[in-house]
Protein backbone atom coordinates (compact mmCIF):
# COMPACT_ATOMS: atom_id res chain seq x y z
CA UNK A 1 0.00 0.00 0.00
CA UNK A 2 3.06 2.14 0.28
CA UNK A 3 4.59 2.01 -2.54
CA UNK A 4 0.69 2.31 -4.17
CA UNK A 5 1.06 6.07 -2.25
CA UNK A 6 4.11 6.67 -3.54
CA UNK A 7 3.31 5.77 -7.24
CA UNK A 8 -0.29 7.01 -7.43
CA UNK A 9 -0.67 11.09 -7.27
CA UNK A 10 -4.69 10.19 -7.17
CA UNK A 11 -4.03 8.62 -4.20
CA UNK A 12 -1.61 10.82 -2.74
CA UNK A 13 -3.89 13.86 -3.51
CA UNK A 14 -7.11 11.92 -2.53
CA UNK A 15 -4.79 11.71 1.16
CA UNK A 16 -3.82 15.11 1.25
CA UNK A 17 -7.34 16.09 0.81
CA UNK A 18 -8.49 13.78 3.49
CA UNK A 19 -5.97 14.89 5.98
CA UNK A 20 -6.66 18.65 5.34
CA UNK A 21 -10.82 17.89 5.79
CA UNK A 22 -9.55 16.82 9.24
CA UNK A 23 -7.14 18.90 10.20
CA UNK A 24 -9.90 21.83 9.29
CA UNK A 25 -12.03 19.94 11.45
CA UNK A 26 -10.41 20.09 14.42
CA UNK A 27 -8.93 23.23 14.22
CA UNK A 28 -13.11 24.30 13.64
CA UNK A 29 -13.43 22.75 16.85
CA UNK A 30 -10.97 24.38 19.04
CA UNK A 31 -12.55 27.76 17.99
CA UNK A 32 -15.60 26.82 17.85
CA UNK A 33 -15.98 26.05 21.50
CA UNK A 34 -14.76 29.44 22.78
CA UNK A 35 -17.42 31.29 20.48
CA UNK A 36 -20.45 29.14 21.07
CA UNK A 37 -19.84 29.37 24.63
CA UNK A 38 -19.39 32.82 24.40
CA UNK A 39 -22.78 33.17 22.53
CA UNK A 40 -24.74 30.98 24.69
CA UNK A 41 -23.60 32.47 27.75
CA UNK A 42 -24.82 36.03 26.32
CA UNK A 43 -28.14 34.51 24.71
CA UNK A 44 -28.64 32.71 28.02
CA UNK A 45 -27.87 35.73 30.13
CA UNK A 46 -30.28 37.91 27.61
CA UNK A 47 -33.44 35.22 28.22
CA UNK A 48 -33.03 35.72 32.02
CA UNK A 49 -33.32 39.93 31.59
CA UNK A 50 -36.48 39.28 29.64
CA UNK A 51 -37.72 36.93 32.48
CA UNK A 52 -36.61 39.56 35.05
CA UNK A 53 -38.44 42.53 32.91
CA UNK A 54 -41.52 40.35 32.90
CA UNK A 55 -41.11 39.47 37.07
CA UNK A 56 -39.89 42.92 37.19
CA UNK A 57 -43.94 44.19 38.58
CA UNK A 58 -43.80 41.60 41.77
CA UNK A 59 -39.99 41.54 42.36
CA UNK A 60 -40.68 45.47 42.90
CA UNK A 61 -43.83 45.53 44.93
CA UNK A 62 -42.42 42.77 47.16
CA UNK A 63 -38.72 44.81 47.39
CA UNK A 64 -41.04 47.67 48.20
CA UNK A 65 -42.83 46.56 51.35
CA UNK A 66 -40.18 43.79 52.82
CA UNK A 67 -42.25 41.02 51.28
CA UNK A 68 -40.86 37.67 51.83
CA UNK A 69 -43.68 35.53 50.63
CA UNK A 70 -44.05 37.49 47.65
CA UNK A 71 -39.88 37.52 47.19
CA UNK A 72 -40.21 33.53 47.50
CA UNK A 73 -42.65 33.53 44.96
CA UNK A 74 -40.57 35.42 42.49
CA UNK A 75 -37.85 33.38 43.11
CA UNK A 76 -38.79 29.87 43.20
CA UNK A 77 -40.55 30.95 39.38
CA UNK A 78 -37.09 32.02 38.44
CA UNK A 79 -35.69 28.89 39.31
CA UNK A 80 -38.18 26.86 37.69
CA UNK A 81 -36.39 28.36 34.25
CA UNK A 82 -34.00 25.84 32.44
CA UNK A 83 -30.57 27.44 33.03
CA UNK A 84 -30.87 28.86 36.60
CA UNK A 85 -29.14 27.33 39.31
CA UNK A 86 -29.87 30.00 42.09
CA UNK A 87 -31.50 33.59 42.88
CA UNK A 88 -31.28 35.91 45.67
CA UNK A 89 -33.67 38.48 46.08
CA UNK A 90 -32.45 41.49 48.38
CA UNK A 91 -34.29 44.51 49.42
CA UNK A 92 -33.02 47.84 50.89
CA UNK A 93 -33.19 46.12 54.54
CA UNK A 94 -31.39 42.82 54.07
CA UNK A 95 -32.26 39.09 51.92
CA UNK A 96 -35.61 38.52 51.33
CA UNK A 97 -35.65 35.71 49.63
CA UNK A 98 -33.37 32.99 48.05
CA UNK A 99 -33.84 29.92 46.24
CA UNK A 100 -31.06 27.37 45.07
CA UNK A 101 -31.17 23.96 43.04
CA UNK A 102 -30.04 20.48 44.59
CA UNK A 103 -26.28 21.26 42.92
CA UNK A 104 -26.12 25.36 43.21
CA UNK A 105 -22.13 24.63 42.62
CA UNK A 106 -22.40 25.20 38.63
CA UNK A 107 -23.96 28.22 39.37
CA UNK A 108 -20.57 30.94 38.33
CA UNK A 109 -22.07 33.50 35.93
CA UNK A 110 -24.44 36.21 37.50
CA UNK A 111 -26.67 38.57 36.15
CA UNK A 112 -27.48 41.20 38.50
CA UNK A 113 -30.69 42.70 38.07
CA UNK A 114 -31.81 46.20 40.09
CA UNK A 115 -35.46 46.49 41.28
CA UNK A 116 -36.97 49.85 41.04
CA UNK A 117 -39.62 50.92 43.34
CA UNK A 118 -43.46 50.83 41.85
CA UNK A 119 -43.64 54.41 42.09
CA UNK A 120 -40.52 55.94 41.07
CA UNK A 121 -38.43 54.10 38.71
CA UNK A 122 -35.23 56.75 39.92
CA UNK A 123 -35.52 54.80 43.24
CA UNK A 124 -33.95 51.49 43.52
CA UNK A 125 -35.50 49.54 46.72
CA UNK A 126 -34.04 46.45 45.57
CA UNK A 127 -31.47 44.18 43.73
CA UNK A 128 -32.21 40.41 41.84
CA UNK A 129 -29.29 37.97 41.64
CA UNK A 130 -29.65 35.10 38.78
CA UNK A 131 -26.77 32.45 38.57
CA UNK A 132 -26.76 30.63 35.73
CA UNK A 133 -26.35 26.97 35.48
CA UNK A 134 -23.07 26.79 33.98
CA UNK A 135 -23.32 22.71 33.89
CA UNK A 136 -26.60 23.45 31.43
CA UNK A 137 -24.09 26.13 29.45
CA UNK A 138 -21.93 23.34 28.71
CA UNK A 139 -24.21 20.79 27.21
CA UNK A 140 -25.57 23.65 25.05
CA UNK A 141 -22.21 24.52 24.03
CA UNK A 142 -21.40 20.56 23.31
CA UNK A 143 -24.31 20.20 21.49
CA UNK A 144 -23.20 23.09 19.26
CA UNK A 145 -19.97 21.21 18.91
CA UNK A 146 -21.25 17.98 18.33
CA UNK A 147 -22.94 19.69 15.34
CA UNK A 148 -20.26 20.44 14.04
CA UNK A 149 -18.27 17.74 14.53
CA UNK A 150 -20.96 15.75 12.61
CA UNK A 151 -20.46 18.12 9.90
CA UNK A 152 -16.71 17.41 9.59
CA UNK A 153 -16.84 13.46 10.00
CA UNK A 154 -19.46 14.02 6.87
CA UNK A 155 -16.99 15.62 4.78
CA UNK A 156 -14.34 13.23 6.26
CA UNK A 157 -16.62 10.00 5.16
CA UNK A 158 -17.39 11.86 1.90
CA UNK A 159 -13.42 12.06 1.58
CA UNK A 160 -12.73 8.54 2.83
CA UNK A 161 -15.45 7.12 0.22
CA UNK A 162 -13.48 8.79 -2.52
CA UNK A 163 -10.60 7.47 -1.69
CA UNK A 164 -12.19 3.65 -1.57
CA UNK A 165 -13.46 4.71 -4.52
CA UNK A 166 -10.38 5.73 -6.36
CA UNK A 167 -8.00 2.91 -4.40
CA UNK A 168 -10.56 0.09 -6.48
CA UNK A 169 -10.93 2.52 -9.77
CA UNK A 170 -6.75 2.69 -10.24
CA UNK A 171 -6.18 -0.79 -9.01
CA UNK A 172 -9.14 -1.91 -11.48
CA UNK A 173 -7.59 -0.15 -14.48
CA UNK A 174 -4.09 -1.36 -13.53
């Protein structure tokens, strides 16, 4: 089979090709992680400030009067959302409410969210803490990956078929 590579430029090119679909493949990978991370962190962080605008209403009125029930409330429906691990809800006088899942310790991206008072939005009588679940980031992020690494064993196959292909063409015709 060597000296078939040495003697055959179809099958020398039909190689080269092969080994440049993967080398392009994994090099796709090693960037593409950083970037699809980087995108579904900010998507993911984006999706929890339209949550928070849509909470916004309760979070206020309970920051407003010291509400803990009401905090709770807000809270525990945050943390029903895919992608939050925890949320603290503080008002001007202290915590008023937190809630965490069973493994809080993914939870190392925040978004920190002030709460304005009902009445004047220049007043802030609160603040809303979202961690993310950075465990749920990361299967995102390797499903994005796995995508493309699908794509690139594709081409790959497509290469290696070609190269069956031409291997039983030449040694046909020799």
């Amino acid at each position: 089979m060597l000296q078939r590579i040495r003697t055959s430029i179809i099958l020398r090119t039909t190689l080269l090709v092969l080994g440049v679909a993967l080398g392009i493949g994994l090099l796709a990978n090693l960037v593409a992680t950083p970037i699809a991370r980087r995108y579904e962190t900010r998507r993911e962080q984006a999706r929890i400030r339209g949550l928070l605008a849509v909470l916004e209403p309760s979070a206020s009125a309970a920051c407003f009067v010291g509400d803990q029930r009401l905090a709770e409330d807000v809270a525990k429906g945050l943390l029903n959302s895919p992608g939050v691990a925890a949320v603290v809800i503080r008002g001007t006088e202290g915590e008023l409410a937190q809630a965490r899942t069973p493994n809080p310790a993914s939870a190392r991206i925040k978004v920190v969210q002030p709460v304005y008072s009902p009445f004047d939005k220049a007043v802030a009588v609160g603040e809303i803490d979202v961690f993310l679940d950075q465990g749920e980031l990361d299967r995102i992020v390797a499903r994005y990956v796995w995508l493309l690494s699908g794509v690139v064993l594709l081409v790959a196959l497509g290469v290696g078929v070609a190269l069956v292909f031409t291997v039983l063409v030449t040694r046909s015709g020799a």
